[in-house]
Protein backbone atom coordinates (compact mmCIF):
# COMPACT_ATOMS: atom_id res chain seq x y z
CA UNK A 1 -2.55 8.30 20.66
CA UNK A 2 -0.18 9.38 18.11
CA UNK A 3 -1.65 11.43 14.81
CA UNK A 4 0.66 11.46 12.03
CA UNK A 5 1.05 13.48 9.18
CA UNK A 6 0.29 11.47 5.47
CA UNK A 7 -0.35 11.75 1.61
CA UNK A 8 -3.37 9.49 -0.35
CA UNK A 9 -0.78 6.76 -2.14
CA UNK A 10 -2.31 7.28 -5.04
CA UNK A 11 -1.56 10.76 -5.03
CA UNK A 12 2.11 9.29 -4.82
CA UNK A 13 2.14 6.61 -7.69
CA UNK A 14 0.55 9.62 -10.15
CA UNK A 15 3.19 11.50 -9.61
CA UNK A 16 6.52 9.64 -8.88
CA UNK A 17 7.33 7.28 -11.70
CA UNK A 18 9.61 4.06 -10.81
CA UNK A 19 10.83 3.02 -6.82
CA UNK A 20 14.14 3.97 -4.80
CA UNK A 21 15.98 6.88 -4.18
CA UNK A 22 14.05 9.40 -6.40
CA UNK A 23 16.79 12.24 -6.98
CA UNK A 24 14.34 15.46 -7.58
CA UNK A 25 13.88 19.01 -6.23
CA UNK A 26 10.48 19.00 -7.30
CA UNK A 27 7.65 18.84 -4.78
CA UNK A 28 5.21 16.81 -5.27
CA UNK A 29 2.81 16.96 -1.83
CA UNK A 30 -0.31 18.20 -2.61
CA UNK A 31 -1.79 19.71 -0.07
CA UNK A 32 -5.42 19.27 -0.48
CA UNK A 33 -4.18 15.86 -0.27
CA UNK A 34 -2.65 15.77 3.27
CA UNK A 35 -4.33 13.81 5.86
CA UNK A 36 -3.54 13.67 9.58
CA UNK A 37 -4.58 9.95 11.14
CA UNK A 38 -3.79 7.77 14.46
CA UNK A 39 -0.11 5.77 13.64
CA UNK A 40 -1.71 2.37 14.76
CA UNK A 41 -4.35 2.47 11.60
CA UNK A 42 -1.80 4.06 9.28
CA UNK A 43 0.75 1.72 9.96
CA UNK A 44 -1.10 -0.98 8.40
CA UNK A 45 -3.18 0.60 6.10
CA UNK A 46 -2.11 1.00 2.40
CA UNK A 47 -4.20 3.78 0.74
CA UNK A 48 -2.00 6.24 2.42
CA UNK A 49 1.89 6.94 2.92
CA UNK A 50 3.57 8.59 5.99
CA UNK A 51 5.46 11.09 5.32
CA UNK A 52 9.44 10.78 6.70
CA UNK A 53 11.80 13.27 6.36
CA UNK A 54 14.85 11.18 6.25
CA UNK A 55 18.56 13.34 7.13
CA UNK A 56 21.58 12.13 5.89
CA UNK A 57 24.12 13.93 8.48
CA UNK A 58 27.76 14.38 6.49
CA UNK A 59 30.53 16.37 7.19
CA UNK A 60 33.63 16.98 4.84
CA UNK A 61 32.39 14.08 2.60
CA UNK A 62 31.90 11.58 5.36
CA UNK A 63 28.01 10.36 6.36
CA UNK A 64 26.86 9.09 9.78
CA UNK A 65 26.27 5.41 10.22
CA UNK A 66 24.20 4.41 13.26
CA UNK A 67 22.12 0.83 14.14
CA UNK A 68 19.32 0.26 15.31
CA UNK A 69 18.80 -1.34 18.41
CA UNK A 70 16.30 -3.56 20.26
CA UNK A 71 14.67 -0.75 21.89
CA UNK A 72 13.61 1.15 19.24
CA UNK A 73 9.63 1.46 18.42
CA UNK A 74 9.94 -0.05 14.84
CA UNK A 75 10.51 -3.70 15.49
CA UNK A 76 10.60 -4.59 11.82
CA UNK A 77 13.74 -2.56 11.80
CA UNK A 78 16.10 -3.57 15.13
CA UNK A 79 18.83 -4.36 14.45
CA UNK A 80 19.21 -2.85 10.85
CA UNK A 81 22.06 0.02 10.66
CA UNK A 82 20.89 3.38 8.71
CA UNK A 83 22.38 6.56 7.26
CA UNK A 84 18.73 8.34 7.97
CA UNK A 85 17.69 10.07 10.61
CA UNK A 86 14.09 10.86 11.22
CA UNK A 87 10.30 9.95 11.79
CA UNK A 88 7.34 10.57 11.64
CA UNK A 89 5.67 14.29 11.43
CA UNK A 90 3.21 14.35 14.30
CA UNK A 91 0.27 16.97 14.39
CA UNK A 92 2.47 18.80 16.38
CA UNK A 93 4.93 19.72 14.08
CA UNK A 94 2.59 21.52 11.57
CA UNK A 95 3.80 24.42 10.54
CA UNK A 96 1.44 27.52 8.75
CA UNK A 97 1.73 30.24 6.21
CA UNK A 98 0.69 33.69 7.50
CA UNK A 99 -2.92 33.14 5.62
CA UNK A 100 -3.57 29.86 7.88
CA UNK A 101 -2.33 27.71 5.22
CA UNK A 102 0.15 24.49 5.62
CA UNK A 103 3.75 25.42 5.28
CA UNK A 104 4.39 21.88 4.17
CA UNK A 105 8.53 22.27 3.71
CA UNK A 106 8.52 24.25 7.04
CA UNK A 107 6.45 21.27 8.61
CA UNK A 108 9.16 18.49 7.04
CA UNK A 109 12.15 20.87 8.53
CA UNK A 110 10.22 21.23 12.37
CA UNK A 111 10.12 17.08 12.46
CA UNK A 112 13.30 16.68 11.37
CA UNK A 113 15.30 18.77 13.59
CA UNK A 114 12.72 17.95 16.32
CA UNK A 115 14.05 14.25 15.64
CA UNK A 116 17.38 15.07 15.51
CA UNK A 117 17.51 17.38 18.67
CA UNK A 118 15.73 14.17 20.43
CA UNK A 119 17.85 11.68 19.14
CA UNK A 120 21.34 12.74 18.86
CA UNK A 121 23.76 15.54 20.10
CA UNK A 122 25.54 17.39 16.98
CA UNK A 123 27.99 20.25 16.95
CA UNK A 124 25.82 22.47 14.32
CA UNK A 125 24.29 22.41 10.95
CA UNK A 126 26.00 24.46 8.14
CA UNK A 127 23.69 23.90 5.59
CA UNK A 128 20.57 21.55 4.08
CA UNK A 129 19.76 20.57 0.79
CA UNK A 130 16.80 18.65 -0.40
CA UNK A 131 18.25 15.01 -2.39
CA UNK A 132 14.63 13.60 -3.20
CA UNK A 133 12.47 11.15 -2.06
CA UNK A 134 12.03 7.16 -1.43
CA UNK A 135 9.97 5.02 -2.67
CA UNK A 136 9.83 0.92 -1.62
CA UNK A 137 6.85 -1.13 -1.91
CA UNK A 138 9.09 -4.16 -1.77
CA UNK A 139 7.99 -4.89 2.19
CA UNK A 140 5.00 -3.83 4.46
CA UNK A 141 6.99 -0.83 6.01
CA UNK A 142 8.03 0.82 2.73
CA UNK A 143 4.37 0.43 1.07
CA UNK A 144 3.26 2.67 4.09
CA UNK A 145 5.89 5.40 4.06
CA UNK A 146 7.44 8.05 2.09
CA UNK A 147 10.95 9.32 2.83
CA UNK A 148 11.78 12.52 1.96
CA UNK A 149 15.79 12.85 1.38
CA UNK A 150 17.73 16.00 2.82
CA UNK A 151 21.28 16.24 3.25
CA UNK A 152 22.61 18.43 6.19
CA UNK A 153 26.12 19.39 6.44
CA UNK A 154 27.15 19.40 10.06
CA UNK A 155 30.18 21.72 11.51
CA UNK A 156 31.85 18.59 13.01
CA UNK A 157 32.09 15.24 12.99
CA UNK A 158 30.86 14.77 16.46
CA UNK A 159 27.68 12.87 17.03
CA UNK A 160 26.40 11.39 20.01
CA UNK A 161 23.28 9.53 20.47
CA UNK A 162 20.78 10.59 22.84
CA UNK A 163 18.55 7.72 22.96
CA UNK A 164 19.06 3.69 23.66
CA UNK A 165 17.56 3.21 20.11
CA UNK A 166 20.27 4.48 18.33
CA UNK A 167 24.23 3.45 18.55
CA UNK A 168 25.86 5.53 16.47
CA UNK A 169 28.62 3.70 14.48
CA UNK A 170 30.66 6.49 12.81
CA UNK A 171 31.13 8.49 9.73
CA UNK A 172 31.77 6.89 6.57
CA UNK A 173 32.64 7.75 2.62
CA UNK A 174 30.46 6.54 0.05
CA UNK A 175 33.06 3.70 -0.94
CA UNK A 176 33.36 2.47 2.53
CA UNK A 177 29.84 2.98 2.92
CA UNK A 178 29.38 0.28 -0.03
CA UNK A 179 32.08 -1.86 0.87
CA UNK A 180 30.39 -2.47 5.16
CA UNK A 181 29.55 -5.55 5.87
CA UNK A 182 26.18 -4.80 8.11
CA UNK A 183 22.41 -5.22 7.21
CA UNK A 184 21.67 -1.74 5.81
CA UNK A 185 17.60 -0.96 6.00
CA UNK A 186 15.79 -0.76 2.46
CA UNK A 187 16.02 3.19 2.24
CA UNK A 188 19.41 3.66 3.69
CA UNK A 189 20.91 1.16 0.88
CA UNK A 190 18.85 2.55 -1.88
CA UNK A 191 20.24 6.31 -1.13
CA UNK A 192 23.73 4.84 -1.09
CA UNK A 193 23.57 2.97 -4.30
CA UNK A 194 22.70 6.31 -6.16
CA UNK A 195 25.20 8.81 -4.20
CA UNK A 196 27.94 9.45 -7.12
């Protein structure tokens, strides 16, 4: 069974004020407030939130676009297209200081390019910069999760997907991004409603 990596909701609502894409550099994970839990109970249970790093992949002011298809794990989202890329942090990804402590950012980075490596092929990754975080408690997946926004420049525009789940669409600007006529998930069109 999978064990996922989560934060106490309340925890959340203390200290992130309002819902959407929450542009800060602060962190606010506590980490006497981390708890590691199987995915089936946290999936439906509403006292915690998963944590998600979610990657916006750009390149020259361009951002992937891919959809979701039928086979991925997360029926409530199949068929929905996304700029994110991600999941969740398993156990496995934990990452830890030299004096045995939780290296939470290093944690967040391990998923993420575990994720990425698993679900797509991309030339290389110039640089990464932390956007902020999501918050949507306006359906049953968002009450449960957290995303945390990074931005990672890749050398290329080349993307493949790895994976049946994922059919990668293209690369897009933020006006044509706005202007696609697709369903966009919850968190993809909140982050592209407050990109200037």
């Amino acid at each position: 069974m999978q064990h996922i990596i989560c934060i106490s909701n309340q925890l959340v609502t203390e200290t992130l004020s309002g819902e959407g894409f929450i542009k800060t550099n602060d962190n606010i994970f506590d980490l006497n407030q981390l708890w590691i839990g199987p995915r089936p109970h946290l999936e439906e249970d509403e006292n915690f939130k998963q944590i998600i790093p979610y990657v916006i992949l750009a390149h020259q002011g361009k951002i992937a676009v891919y959809q979701r298809t039928k086979k991925g794990g997360e029926s409530r989202l199949h068929h929905s297209h996304s700029i994110g890329f991600g999941g969740h942090m398993d156990a496995f990804d934990l990452a830890y200081d030299p004096d045995g402590s939780i290296n939470l950012d290093q944690t967040i980075e391990t998923s993420a390019q575990r994720e990425i490596d698993e679900e797509l092929v991309v030339s290389g990754i110039s640089s990464k910069t932390k956007l902020g975080y999501i918050i949507d408690n306006s359906n049953p997946v968002g009450r449960v999760h957290i995303g945390v926004v990074e931005r990672w420049e890749l050398t290329s525009d080349q993307i493949k997907s790895n994976e049946d789940e994922i059919k990668v669409v293209g690369m897009y600007d933020i006006e044509e991004l706005k202007q696609l006529d697709v369903k966009m998930e919850n968190w993809s069109e909140h982050i592209i409603n407050g990109l200037p």
